[in-house]
N, C-alpha and C. Protein backbone atom coordinates (compact mmCIF):
# COMPACT_ATOMS: atom_id res chain seq x y z
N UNK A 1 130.41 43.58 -76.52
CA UNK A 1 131.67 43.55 -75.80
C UNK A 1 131.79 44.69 -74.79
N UNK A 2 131.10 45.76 -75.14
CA UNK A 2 131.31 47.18 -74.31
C UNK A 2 130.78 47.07 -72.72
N UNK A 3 129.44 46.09 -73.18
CA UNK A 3 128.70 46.16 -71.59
C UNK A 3 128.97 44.30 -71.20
N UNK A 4 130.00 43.73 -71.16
CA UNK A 4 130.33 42.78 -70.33
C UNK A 4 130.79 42.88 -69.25
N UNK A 5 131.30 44.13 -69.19
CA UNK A 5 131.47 44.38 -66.88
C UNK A 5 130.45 44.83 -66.83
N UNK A 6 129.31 44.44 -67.06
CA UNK A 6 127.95 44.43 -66.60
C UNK A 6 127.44 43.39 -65.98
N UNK A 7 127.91 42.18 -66.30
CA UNK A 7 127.38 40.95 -66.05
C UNK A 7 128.09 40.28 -64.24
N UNK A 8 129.74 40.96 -65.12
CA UNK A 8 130.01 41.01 -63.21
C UNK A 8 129.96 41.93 -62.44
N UNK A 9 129.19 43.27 -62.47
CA UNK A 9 129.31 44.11 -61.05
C UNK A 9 128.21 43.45 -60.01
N UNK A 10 127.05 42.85 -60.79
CA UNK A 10 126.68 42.18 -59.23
C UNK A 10 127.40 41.42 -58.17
N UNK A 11 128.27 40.45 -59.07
CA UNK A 11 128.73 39.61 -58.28
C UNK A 11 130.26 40.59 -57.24
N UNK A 12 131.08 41.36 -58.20
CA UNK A 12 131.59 42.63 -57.50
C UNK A 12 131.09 43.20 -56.40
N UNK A 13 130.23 43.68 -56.50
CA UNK A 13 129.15 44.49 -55.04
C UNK A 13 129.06 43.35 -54.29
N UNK A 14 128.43 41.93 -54.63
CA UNK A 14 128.43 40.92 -53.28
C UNK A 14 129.55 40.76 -52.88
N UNK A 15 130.79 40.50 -53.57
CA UNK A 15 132.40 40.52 -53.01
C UNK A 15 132.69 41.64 -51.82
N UNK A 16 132.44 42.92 -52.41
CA UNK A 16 132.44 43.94 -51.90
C UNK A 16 131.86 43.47 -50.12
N UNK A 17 130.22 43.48 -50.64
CA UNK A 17 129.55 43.84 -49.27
C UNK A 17 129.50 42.41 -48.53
N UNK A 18 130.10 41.12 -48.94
CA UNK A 18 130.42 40.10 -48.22
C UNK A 18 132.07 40.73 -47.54
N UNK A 19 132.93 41.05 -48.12
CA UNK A 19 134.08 41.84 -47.65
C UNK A 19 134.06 42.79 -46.05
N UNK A 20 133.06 43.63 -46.37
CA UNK A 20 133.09 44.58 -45.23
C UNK A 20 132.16 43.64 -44.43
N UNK A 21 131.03 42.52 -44.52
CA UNK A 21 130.37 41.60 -43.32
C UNK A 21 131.47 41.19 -42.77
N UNK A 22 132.89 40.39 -43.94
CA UNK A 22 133.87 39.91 -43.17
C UNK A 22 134.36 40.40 -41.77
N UNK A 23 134.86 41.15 -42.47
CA UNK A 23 135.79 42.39 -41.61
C UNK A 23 135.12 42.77 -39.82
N UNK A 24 134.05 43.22 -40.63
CA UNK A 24 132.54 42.98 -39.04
C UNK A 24 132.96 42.22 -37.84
N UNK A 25 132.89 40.80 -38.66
CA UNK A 25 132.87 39.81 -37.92
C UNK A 25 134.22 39.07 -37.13
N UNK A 26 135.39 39.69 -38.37
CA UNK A 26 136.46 39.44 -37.59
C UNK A 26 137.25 40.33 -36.85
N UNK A 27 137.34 41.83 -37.09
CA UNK A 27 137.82 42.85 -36.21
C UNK A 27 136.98 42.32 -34.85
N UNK A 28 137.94 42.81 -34.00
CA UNK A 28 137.57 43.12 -32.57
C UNK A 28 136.30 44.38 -32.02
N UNK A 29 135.62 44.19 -31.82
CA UNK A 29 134.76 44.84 -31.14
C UNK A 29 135.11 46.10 -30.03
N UNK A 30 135.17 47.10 -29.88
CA UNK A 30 135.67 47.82 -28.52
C UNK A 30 134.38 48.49 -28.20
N UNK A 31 134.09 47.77 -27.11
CA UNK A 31 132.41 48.47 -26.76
C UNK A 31 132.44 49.37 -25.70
N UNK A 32 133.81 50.13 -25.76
CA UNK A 32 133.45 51.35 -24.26
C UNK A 32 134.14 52.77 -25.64
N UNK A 33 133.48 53.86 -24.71
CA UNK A 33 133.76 54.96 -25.17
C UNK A 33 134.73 55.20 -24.62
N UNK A 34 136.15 55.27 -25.13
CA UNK A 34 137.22 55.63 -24.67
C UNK A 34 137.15 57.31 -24.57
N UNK A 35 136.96 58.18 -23.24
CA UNK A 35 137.73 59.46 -23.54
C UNK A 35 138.70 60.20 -24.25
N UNK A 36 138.76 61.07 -25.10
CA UNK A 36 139.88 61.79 -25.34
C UNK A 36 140.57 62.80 -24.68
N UNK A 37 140.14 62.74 -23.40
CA UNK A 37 140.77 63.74 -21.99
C UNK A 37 141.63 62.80 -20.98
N UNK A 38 142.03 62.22 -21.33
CA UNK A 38 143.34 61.21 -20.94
C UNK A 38 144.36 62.13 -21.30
N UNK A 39 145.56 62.14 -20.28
CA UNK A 39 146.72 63.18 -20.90
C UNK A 39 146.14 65.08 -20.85
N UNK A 40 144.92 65.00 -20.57
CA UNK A 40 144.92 66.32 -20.43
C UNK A 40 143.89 67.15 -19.23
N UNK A 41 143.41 68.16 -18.90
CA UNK A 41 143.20 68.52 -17.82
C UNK A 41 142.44 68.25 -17.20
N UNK A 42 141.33 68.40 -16.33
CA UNK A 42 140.00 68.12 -15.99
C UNK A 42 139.31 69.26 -16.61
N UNK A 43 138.21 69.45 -17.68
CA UNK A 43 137.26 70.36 -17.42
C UNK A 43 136.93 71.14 -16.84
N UNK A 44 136.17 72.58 -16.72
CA UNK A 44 136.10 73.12 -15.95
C UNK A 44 134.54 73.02 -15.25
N UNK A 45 134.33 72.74 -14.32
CA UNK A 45 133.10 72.70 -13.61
C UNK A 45 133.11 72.71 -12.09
N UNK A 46 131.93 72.94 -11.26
CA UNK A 46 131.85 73.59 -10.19
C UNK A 46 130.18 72.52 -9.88
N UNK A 47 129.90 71.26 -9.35
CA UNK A 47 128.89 70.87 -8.79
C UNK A 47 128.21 70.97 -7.45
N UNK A 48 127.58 71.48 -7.23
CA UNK A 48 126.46 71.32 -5.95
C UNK A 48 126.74 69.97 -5.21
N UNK A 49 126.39 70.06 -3.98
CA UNK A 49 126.73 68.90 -3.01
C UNK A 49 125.41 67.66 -3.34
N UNK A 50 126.08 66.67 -3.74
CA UNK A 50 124.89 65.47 -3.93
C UNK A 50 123.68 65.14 -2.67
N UNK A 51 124.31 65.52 -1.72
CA UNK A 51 123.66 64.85 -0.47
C UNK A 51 124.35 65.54 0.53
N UNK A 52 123.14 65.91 1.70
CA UNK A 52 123.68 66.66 2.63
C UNK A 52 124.58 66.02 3.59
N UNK A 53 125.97 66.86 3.88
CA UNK A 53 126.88 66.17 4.76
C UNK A 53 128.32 66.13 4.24
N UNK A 54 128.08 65.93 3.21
CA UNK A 54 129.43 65.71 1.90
C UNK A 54 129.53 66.88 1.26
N UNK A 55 130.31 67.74 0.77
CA UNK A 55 130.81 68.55 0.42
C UNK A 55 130.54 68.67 -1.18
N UNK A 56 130.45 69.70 -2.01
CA UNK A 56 129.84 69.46 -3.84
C UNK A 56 131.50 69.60 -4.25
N UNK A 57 131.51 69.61 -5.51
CA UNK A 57 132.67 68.92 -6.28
C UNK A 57 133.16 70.22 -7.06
N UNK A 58 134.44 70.62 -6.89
CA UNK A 58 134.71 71.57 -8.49
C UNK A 58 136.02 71.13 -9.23
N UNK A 59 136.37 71.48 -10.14
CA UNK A 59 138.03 71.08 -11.02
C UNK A 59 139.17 71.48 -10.07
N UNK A 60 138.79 72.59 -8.70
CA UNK A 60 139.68 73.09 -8.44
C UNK A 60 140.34 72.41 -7.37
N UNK A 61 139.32 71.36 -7.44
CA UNK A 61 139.48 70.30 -5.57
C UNK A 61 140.72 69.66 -6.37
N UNK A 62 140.86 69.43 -7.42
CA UNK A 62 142.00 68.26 -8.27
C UNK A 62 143.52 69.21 -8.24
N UNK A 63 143.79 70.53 -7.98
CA UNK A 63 144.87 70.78 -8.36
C UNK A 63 146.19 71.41 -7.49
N UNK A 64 145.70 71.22 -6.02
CA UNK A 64 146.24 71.12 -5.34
C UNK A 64 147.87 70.33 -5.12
N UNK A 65 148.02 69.28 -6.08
CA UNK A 65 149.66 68.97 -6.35
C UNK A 65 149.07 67.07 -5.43
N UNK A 66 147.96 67.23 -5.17
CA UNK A 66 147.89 65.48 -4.45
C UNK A 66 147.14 64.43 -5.67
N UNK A 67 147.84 63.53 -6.37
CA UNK A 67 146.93 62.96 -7.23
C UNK A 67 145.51 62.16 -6.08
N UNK A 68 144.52 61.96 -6.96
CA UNK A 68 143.56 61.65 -6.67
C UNK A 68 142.50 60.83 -7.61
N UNK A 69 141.44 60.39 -7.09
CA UNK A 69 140.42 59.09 -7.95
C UNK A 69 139.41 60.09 -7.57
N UNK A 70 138.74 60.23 -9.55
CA UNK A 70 137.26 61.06 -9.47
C UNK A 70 136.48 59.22 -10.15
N UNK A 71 134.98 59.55 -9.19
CA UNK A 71 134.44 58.33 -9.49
C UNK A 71 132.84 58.80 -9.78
N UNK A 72 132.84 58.35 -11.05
CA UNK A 72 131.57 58.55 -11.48
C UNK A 72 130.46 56.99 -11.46
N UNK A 73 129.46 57.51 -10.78
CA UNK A 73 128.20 56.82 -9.77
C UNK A 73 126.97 57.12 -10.07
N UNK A 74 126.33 55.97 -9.56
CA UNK A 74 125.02 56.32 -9.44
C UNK A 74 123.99 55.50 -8.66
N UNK A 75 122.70 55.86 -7.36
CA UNK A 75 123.03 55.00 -6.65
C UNK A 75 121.72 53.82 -7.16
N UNK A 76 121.33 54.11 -8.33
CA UNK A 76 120.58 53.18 -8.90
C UNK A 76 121.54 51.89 -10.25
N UNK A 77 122.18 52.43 -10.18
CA UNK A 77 123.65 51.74 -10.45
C UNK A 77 123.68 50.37 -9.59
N UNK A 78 123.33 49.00 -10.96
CA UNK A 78 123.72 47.76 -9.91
C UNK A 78 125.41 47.64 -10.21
N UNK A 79 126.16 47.66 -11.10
CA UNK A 79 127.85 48.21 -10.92
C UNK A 79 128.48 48.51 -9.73
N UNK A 80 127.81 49.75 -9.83
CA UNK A 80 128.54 50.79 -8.48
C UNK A 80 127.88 50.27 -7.37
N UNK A 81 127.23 49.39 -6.99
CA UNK A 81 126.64 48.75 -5.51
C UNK A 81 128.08 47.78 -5.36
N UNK A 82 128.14 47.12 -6.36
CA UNK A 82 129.34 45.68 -6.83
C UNK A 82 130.89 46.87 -6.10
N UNK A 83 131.08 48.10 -7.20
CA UNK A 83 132.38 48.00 -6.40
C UNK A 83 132.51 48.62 -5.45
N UNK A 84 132.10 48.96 -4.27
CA UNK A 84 131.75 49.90 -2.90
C UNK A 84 132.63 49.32 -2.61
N UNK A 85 132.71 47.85 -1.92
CA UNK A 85 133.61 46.93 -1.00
C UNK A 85 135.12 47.88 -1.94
N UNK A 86 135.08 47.76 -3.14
CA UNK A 86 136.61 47.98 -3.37
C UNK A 86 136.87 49.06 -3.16
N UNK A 87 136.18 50.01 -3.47
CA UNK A 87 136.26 51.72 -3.22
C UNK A 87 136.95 52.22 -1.47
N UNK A 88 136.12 51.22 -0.84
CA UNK A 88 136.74 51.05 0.41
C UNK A 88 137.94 50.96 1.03
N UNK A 89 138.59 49.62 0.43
CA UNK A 89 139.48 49.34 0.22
C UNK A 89 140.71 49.91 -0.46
N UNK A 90 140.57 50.80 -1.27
CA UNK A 90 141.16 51.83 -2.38
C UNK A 90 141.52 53.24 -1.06
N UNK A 91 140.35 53.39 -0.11
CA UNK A 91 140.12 54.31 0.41
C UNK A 91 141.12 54.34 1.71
N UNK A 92 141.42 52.78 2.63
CA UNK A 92 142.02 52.47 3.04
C UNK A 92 143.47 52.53 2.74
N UNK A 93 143.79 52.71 1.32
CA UNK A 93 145.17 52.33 1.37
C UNK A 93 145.62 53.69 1.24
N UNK A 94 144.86 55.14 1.30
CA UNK A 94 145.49 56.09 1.57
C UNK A 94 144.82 56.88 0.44
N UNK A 95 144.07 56.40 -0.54
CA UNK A 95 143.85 57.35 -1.58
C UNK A 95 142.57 58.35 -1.40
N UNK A 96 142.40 59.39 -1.85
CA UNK A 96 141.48 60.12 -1.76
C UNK A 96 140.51 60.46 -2.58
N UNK A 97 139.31 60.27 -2.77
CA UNK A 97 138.34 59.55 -3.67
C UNK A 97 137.60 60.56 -3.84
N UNK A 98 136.83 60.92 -4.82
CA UNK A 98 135.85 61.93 -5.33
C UNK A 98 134.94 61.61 -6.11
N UNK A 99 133.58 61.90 -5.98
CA UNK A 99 132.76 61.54 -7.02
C UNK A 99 131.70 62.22 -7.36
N UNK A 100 131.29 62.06 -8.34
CA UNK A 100 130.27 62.74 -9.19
C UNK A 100 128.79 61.78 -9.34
N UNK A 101 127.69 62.23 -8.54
CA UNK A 101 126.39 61.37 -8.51
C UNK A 101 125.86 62.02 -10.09
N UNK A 102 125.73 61.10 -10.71
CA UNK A 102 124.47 61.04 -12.00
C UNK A 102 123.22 61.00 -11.66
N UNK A 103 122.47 61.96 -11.87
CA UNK A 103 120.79 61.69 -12.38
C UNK A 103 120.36 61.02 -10.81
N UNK A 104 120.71 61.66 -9.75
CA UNK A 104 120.18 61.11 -8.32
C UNK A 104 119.80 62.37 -7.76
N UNK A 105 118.93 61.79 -7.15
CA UNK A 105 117.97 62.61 -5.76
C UNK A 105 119.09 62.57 -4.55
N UNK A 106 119.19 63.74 -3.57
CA UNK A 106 119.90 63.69 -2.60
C UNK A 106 119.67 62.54 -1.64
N UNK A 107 118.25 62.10 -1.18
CA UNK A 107 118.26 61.07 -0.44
C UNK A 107 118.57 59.82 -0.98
N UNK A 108 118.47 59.71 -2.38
CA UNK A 108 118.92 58.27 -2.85
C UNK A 108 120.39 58.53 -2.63
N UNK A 109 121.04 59.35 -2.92
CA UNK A 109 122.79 59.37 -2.87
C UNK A 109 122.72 59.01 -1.07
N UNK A 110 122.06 59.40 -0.27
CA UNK A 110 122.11 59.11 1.42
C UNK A 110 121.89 58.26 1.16
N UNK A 111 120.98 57.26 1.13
CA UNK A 111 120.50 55.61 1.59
C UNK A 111 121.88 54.89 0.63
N UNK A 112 122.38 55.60 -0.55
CA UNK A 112 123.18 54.35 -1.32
C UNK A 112 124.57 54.41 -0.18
N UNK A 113 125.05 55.88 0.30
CA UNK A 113 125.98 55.54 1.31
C UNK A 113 125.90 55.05 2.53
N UNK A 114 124.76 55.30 3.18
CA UNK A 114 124.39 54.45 4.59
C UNK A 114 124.65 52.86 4.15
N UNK A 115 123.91 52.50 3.06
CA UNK A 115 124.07 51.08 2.91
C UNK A 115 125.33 50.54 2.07
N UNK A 116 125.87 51.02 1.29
CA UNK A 116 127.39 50.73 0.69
C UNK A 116 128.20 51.17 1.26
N UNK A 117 128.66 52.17 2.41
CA UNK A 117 129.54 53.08 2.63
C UNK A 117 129.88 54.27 1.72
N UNK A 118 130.49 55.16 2.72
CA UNK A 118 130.87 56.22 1.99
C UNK A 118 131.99 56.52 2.32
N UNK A 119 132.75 55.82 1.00
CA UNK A 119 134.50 56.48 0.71
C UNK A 119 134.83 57.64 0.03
N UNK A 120 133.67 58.72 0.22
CA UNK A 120 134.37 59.46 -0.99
C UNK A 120 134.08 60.55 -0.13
N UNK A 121 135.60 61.67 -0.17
CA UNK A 121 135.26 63.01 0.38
C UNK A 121 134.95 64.12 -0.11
N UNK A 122 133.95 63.99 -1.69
CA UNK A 122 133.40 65.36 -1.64
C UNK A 122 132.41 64.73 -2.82
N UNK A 123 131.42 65.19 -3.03
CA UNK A 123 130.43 64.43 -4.10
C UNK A 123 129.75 65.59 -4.65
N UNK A 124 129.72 65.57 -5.71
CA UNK A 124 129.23 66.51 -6.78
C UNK A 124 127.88 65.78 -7.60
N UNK A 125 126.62 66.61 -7.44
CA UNK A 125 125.43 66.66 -8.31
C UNK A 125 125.39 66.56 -10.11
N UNK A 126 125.49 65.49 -10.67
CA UNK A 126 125.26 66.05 -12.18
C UNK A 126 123.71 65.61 -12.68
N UNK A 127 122.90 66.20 -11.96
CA UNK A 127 121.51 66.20 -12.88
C UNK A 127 121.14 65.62 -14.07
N UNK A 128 121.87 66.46 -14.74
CA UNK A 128 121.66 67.15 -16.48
C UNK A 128 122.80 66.03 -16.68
N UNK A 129 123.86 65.43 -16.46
CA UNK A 129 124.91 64.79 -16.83
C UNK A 129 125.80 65.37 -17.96
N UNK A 130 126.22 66.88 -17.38
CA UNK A 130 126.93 67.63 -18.62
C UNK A 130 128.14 67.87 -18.44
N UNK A 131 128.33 67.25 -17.13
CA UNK A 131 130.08 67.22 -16.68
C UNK A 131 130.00 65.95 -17.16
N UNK A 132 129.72 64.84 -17.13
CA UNK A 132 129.87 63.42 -17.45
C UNK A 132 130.31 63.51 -18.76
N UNK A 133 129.37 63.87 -19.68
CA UNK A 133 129.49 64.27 -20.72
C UNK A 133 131.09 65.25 -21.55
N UNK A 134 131.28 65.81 -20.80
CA UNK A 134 132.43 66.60 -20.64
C UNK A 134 133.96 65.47 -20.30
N UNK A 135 133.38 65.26 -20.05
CA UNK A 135 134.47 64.32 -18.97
C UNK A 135 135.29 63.25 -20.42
N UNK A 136 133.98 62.44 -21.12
CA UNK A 136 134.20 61.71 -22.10
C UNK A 136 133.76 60.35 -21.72
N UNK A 137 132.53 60.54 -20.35
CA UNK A 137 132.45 59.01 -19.99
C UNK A 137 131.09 58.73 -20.58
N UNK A 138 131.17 57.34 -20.61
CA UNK A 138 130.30 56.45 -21.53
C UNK A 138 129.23 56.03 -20.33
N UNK A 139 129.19 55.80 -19.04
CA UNK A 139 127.79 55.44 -18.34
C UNK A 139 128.74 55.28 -16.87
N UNK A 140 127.70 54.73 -16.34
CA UNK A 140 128.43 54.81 -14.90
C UNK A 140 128.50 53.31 -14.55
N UNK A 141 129.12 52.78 -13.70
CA UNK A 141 130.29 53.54 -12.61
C UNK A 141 131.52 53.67 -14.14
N UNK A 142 132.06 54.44 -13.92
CA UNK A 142 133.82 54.52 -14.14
C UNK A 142 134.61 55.80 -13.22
N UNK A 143 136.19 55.58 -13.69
CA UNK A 143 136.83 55.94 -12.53
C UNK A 143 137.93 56.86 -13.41
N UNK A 144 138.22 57.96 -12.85
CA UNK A 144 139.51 58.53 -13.76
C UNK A 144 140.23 58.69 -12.77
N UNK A 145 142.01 58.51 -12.81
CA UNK A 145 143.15 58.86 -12.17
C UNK A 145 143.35 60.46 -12.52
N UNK A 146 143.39 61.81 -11.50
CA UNK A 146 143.76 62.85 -11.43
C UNK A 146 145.17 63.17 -10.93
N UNK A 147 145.81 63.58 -11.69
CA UNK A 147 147.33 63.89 -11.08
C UNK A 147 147.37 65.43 -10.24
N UNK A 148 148.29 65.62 -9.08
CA UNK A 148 148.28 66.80 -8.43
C UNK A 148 148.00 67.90 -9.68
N UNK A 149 148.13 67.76 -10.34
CA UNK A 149 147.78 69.26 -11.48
C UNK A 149 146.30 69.64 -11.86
N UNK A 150 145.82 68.38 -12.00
CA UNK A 150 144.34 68.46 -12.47
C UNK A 150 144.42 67.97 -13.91
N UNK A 151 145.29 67.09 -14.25
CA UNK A 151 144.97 66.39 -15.60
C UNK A 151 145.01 64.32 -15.46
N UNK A 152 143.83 64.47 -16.34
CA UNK A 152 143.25 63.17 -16.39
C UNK A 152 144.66 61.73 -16.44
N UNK A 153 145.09 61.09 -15.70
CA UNK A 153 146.25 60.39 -16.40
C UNK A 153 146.00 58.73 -16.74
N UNK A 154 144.34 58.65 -16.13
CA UNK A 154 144.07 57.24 -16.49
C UNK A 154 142.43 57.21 -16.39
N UNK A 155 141.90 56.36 -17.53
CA UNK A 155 140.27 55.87 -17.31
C UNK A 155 140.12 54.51 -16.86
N UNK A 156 139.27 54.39 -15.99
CA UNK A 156 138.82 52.93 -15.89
C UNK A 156 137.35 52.92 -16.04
N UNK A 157 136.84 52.19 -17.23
CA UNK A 157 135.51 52.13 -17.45
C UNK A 157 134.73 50.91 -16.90
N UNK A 158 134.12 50.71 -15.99
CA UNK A 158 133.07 50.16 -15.53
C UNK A 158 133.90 49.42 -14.32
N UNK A 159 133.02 49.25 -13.33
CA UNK A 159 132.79 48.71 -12.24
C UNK A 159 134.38 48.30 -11.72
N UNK A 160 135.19 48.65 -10.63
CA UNK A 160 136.17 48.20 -10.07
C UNK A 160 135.90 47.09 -9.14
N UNK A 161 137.06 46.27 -9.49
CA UNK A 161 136.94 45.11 -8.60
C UNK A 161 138.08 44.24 -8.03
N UNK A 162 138.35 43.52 -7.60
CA UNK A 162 139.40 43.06 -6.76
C UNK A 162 140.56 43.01 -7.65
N UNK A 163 140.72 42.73 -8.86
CA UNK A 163 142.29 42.67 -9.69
C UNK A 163 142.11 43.83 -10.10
N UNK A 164 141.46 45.08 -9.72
CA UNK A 164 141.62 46.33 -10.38
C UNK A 164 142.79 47.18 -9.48
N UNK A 165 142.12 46.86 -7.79
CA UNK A 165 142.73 48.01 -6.56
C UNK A 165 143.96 47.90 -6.89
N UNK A 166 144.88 47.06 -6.67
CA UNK A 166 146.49 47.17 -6.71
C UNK A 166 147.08 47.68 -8.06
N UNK A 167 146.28 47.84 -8.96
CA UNK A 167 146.85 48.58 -9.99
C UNK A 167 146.53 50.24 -10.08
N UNK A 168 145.19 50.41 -9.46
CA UNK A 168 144.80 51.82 -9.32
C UNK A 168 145.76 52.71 -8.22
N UNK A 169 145.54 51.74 -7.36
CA UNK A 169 146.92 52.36 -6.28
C UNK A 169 147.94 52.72 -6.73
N UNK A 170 148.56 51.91 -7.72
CA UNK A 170 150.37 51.71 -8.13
C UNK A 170 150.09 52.75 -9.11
N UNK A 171 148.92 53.29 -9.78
CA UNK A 171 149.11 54.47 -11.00
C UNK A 171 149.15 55.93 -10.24
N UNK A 172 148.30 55.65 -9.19
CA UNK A 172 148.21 57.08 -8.47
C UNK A 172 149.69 57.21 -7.69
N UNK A 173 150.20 56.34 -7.14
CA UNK A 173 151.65 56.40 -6.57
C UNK A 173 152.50 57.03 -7.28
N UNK A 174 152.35 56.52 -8.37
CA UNK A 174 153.30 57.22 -9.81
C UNK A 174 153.21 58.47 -10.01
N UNK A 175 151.72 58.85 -9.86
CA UNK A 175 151.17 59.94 -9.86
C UNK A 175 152.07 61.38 -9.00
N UNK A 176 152.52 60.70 -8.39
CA UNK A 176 152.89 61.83 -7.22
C UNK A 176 154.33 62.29 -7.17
């Protein structure tokens, strides 16, 4: 009589570990690394100019009191080829764009703007990808909203595209 919950802990443990397969299969999935620097400042860092012509990047370009779009790139990035046209467009409607090249050679950051355009007025080198890292971003392209202070007030992870612009606009407006 003593060892008869013996006979069911196997079937217990399959309950069990059929339980958590459940769960697996029916929770939702969230496959981006959400930042935890949303709501708070930019990091502190100071990048080298990606490519000659464009200006390198520091925390201090963000705190001037003008919100602004930091855009993290890369020009081997098939994404970031996709949202140029919108970046453009973003660029057009008055906003002022910044970005951070990943893991690029200065002339690849030149040929990706000769041939996509270049909306962005100051571009920062991350080699090593330790501002990226810093930042809380998960791969490239994504986009963070900077408020005149220098704190993060929105992420957009991967590639912008036509139902994105009119909402990125309307957050930075707010912004101000």
């Amino acid at each position: 009589m003593k060892k008869s919950w013996l006979i069911w802990a196997p079937l217990a443990l399959f309950a069990f570990l059929g339980g958590i397969f459940l769960y697996g299969l029916i929770e939702p999935k969230d496959e981006y690394v959400r930042s935890k620097l949303v709501g708070q400042p930019l990091p502190e860092f100071s990048l080298p100019a990606a490519t000659e012509g464009v200006a390198g990047l520091s925390n201090k370009d963000f705190a001037d009191g003008k919100p602004r779009m930091l855009n993290i790139f890369a020009s081997w990035c098939l994404p970031c080829k996709a949202e140029a046209p919108f970046l453009e467009q973003i660029k057009e409607a008055g906003v002022e764009i910044h970005a951070i090249a990943i893991k690029d050679k200065p002339e690849d950051v030149a040929g990706f703007l000769a041939e996509h355009g270049n909306p962005f007025v100051r571009i920062g080198a991350d080699m090593d990808m330790l501002i990226q890292l810093k930042l809380g971003s998960s791969g490239v392209p994504e986009t963070y909203l900077i408020d005149g202070k220098g704190r993060i007030i929105h992420q957009h992870i991967g590639d912008i595209r036509a139902e994105h612009v009119a909402l990125l606009i309307e957050k930075l407006k707010e912004a101000e």
